[in-house]
C-alpha atoms as a PDB file:
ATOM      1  CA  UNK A   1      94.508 -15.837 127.892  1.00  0.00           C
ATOM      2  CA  UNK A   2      97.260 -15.373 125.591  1.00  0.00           C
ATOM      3  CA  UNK A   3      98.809 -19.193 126.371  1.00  0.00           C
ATOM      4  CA  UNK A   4      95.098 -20.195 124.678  1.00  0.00           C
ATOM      5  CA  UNK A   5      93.208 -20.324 127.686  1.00  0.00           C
ATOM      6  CA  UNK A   6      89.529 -19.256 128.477  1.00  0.00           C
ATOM      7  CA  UNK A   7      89.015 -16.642 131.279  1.00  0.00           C
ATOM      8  CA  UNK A   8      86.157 -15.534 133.201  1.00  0.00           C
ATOM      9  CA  UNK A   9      85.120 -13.702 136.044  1.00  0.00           C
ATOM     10  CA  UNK A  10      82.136 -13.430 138.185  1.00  0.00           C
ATOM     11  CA  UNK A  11      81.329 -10.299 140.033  1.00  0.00           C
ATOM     12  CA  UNK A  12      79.319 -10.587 142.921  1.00  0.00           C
ATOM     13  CA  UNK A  13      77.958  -7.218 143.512  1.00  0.00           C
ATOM     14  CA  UNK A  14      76.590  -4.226 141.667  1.00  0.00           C
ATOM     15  CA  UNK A  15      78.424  -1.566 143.680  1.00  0.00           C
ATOM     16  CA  UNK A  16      75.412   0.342 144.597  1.00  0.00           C
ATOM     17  CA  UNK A  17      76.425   1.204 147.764  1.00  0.00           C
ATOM     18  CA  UNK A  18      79.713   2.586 147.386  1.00  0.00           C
ATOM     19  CA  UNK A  19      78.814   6.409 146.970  1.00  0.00           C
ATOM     20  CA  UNK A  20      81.502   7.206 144.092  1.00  0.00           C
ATOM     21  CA  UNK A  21      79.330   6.211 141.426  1.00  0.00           C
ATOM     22  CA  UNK A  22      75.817   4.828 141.029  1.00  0.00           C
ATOM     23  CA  UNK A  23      74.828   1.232 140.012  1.00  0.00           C
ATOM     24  CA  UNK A  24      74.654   1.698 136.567  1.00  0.00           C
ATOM     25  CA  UNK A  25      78.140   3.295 136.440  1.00  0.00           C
ATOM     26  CA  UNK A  26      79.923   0.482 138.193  1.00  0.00           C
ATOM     27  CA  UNK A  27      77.692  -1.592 135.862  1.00  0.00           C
ATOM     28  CA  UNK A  28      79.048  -0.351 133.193  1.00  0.00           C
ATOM     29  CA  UNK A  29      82.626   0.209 133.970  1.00  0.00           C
ATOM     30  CA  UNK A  30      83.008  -3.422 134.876  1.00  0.00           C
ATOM     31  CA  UNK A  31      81.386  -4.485 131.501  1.00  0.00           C
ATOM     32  CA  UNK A  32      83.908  -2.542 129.702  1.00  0.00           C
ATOM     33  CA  UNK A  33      86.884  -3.871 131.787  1.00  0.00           C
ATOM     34  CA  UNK A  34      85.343  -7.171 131.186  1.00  0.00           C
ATOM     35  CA  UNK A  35      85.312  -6.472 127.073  1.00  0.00           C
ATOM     36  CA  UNK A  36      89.431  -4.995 127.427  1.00  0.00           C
ATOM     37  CA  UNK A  37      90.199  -8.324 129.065  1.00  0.00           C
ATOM     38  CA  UNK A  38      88.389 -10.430 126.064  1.00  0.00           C
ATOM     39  CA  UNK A  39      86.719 -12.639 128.726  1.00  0.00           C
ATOM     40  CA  UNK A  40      85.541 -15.559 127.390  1.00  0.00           C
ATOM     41  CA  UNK A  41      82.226 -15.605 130.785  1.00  0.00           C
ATOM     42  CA  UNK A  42      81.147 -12.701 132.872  1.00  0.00           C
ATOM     43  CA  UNK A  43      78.670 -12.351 135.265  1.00  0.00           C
ATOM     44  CA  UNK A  44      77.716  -9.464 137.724  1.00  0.00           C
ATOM     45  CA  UNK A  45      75.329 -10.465 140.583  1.00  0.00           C
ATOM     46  CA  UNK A  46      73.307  -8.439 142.675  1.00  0.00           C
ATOM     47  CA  UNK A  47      74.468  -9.203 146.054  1.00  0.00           C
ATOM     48  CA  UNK A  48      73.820  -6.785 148.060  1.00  0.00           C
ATOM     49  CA  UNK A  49      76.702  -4.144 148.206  1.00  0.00           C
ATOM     50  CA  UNK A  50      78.187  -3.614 151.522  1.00  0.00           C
ATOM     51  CA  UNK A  51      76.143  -7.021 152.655  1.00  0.00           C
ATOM     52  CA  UNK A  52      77.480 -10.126 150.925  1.00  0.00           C
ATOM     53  CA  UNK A  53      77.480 -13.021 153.203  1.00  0.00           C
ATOM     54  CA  UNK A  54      78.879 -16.685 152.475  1.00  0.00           C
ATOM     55  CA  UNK A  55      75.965 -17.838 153.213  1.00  0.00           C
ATOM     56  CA  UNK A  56      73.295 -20.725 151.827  1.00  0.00           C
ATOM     57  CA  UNK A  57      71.511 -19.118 149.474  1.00  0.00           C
ATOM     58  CA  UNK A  58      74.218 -16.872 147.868  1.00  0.00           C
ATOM     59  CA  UNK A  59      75.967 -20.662 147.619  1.00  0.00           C
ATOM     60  CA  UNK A  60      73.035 -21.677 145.455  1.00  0.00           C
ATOM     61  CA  UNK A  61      73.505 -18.793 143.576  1.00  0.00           C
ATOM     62  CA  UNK A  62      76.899 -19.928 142.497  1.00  0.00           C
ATOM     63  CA  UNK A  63      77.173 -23.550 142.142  1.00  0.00           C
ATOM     64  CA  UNK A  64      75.402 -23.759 138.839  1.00  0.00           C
ATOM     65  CA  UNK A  65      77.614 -21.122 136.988  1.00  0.00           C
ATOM     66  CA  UNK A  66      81.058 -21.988 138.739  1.00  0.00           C
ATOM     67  CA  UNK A  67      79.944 -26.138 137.767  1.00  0.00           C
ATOM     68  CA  UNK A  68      78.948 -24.809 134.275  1.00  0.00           C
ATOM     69  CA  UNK A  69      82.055 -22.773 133.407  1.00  0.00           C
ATOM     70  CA  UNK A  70      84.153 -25.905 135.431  1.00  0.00           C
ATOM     71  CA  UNK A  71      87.366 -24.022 135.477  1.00  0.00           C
ATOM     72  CA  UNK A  72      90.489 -25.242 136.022  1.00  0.00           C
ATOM     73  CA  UNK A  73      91.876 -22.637 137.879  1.00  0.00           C
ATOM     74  CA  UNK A  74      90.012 -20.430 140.226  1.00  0.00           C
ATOM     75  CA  UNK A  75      91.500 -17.181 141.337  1.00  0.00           C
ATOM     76  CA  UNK A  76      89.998 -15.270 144.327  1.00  0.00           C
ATOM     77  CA  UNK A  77      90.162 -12.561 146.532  1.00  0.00           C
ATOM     78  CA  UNK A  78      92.704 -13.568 149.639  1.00  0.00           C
ATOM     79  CA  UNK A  79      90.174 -14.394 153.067  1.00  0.00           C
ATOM     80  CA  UNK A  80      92.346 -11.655 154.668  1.00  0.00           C
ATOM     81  CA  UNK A  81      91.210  -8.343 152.520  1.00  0.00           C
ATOM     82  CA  UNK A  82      90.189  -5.375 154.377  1.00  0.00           C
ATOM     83  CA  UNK A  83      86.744  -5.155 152.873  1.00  0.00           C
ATOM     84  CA  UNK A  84      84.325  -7.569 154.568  1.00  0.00           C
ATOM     85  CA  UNK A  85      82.404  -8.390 150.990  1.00  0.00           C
ATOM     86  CA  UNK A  86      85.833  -9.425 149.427  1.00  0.00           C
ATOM     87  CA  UNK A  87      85.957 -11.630 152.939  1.00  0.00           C
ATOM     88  CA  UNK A  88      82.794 -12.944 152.231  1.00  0.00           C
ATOM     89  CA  UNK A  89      83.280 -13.258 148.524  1.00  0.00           C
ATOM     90  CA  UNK A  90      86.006 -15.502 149.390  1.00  0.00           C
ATOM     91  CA  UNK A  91      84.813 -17.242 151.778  1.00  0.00           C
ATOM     92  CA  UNK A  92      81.843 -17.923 149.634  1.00  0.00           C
ATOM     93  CA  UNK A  93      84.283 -19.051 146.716  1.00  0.00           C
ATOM     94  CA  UNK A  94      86.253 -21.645 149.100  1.00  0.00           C
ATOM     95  CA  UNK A  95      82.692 -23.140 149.913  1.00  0.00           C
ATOM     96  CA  UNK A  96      81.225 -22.993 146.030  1.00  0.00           C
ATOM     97  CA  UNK A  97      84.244 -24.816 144.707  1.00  0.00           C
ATOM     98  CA  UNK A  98      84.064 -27.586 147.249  1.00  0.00           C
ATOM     99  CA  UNK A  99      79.853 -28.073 146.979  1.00  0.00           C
ATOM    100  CA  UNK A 100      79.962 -27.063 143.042  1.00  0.00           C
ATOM    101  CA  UNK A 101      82.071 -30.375 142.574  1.00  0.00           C
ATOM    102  CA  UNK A 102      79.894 -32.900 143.737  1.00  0.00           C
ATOM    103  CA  UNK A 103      77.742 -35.100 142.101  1.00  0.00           C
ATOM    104  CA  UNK A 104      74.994 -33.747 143.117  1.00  0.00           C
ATOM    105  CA  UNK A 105      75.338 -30.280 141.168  1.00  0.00           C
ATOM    106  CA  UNK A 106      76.377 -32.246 137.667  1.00  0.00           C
ATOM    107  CA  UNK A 107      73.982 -33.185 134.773  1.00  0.00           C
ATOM    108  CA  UNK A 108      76.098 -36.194 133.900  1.00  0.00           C
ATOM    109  CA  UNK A 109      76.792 -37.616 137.716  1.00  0.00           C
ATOM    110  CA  UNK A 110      79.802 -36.490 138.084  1.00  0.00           C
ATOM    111  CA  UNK A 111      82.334 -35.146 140.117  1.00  0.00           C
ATOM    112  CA  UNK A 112      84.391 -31.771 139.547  1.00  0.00           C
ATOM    113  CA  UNK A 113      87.430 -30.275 141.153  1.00  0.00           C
ATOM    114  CA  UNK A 114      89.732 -27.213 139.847  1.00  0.00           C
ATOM    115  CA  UNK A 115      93.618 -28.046 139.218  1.00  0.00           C
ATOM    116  CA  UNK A 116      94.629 -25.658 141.463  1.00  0.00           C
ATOM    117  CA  UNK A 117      92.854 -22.809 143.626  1.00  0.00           C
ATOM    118  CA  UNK A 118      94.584 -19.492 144.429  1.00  0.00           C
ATOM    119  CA  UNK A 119      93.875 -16.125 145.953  1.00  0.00           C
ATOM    120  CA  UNK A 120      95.050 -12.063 145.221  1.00  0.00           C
ATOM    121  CA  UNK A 121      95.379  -9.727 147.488  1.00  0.00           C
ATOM    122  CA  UNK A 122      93.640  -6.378 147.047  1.00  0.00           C
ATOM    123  CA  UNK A 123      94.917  -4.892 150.064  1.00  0.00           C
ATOM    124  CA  UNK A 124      98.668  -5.186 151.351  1.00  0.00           C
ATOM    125  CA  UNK A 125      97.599  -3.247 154.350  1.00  0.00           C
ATOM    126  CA  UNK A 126      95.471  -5.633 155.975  1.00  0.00           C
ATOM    127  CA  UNK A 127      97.153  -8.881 154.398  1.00  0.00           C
ATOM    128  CA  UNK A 128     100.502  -8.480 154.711  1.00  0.00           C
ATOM    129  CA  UNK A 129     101.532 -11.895 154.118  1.00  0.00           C
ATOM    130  CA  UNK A 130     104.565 -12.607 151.311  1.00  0.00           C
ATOM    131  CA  UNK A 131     102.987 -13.654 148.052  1.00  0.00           C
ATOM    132  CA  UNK A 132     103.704 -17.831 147.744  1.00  0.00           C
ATOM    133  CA  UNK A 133     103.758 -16.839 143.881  1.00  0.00           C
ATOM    134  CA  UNK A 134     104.712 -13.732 141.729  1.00  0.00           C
ATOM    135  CA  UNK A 135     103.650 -14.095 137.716  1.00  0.00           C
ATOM    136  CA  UNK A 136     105.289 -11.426 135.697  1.00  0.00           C
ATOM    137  CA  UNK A 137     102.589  -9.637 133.983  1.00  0.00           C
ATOM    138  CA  UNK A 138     104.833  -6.992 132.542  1.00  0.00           C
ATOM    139  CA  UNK A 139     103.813  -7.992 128.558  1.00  0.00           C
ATOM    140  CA  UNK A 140     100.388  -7.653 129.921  1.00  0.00           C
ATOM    141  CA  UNK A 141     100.303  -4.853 132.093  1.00  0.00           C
ATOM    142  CA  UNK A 142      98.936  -2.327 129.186  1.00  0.00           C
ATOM    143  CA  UNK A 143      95.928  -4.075 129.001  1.00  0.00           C
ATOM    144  CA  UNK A 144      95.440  -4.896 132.705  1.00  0.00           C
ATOM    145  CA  UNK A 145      96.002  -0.613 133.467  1.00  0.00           C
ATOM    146  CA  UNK A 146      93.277  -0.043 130.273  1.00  0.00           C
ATOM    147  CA  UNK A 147      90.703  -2.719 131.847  1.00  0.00           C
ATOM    148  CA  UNK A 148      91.443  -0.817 135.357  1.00  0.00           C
ATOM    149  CA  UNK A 149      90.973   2.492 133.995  1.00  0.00           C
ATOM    150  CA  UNK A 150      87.692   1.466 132.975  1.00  0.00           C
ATOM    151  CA  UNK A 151      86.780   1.407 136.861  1.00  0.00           C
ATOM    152  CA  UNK A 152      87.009   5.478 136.650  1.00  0.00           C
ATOM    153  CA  UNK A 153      84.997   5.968 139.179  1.00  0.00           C
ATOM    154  CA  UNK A 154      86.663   3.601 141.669  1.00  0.00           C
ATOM    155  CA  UNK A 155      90.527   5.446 140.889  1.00  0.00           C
ATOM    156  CA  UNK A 156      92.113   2.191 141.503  1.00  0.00           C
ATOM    157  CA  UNK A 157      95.035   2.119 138.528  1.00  0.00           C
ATOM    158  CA  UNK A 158      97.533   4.406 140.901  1.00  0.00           C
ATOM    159  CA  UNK A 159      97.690   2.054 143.690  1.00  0.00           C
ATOM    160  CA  UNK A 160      97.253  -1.170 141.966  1.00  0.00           C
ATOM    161  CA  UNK A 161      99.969   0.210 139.923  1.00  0.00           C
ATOM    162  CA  UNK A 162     102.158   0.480 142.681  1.00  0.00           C
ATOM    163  CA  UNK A 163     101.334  -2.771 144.308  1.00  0.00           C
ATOM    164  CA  UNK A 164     101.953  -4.476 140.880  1.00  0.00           C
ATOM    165  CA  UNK A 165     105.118  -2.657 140.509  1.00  0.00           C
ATOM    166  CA  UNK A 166     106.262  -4.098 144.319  1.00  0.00           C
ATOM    167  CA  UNK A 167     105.624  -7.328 143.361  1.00  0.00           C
ATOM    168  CA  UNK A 168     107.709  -6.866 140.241  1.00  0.00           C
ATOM    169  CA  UNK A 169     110.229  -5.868 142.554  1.00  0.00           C
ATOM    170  CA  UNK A 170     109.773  -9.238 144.314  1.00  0.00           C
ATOM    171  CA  UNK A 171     109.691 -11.341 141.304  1.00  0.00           C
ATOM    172  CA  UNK A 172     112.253  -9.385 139.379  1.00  0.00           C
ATOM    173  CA  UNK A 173     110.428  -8.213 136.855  1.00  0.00           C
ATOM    174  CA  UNK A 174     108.465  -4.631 135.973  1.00  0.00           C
ATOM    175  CA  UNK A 175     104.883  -5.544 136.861  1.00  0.00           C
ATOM    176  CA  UNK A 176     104.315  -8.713 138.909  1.00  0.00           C
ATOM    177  CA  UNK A 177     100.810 -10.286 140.295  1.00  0.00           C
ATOM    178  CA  UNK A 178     101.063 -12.006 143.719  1.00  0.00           C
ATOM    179  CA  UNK A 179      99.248 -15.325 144.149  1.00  0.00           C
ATOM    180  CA  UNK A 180      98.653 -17.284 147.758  1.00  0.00           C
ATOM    181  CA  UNK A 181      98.374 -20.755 147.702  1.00  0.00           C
ATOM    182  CA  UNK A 182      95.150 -22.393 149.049  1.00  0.00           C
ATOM    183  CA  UNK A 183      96.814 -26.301 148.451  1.00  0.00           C
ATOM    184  CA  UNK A 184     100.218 -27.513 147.602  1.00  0.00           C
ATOM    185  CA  UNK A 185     101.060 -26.180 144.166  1.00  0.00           C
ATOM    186  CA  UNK A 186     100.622 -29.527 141.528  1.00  0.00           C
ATOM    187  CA  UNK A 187     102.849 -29.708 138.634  1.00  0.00           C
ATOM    188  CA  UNK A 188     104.108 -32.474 136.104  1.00  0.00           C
ATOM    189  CA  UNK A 189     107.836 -31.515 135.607  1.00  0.00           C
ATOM    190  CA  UNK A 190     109.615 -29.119 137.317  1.00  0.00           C
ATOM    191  CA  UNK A 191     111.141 -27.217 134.369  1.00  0.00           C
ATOM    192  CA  UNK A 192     107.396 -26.155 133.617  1.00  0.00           C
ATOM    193  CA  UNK A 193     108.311 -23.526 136.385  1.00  0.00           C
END
């Protein structure tokens, strides 16, 4: 966001099932992360917590505001997460992208496809694979802790914390974020790195 770019995040659930807070809680926590971050889209679905599936009609679901928004980048949750909605939510993502960019899904006949697609990793315990790419966040890592904190209910900031801070440790910096790559990473000129 602060090299000029537009961000955005969809949400696919409510949270209603996860017992440390009701609906409208999460609801509201992840509006008010979504308002620290400035996010320039967000959406929160109602899949069903505890039962997303990747499957048809969660697809249709997506396509029109993934092909509306037509973002360059998507970021998603890594297919090897520990919780079987952030499975499914990427699972579902892979899928969206791919149907979301054909012609059939466009007003004006075309075709779409994002630059590049990555995933996160919530949870180092079940994906312990090495990061393919570590972006210092450090000058950013104030606001990402405020828009976490506004998840109270969830007390996620301690171990993301952490996790960020291990990644920092890989990327030599204070606070790094760990990106897997999907596809071959595309650039134009190599001192862009």
């Amino acid at each position: 966001k602060r090299q000029g770019l537009k961000t955005g995040v969809i949400i696919c659930t409510r949270g209603e099932n996860g017992g440390l807070a009701s609906m409208e809680t999460r609801m509201q926590e992840a509006e008010k992360g979504a308002k620290i971050l400035g996010l320039a889209y967000f959406q929160q679905l109602d899949f069903p917590d505890a039962g997303v599936e990747a499957n048809t009609a969660n697809l249709e679901r997506l396509i029109p505001l993934v092909r509306a928004c037509a973002p360059k980048i998507v970021i998603t949750i890594h297919p090897d997460d520990r919780h079987p909605d952030h499975r499914a939510v990427s699972q579902l993502a892979d899928k969206t992208v791919f149907v979301a960019g054909l012609k059939k899904h466009a007003a004006d006949n075309t075709t779409w496809c994002p630059r590049q697609f990555f995933y996160f990793s919530l949870d180092p315990g079940t994906n312990q694979k090495r990061p393919d790419i570590i972006v210092d966040i450090s000058e950013v890592w104030e606001e990402k802790k405020k828009a976490l904190e506004a998840h109270a209910s969830q007390a996620i900031t301690a171990p993301i914390e952490i996790w960020a801070q291990s990644l920092g440790m890989l990327g030599h910096c204070a606070y790094g974020e760990g990106l897997y790559l999907k596809q071959p990473l595309k650039i134009s000129a190599i001192e862009r790195l």
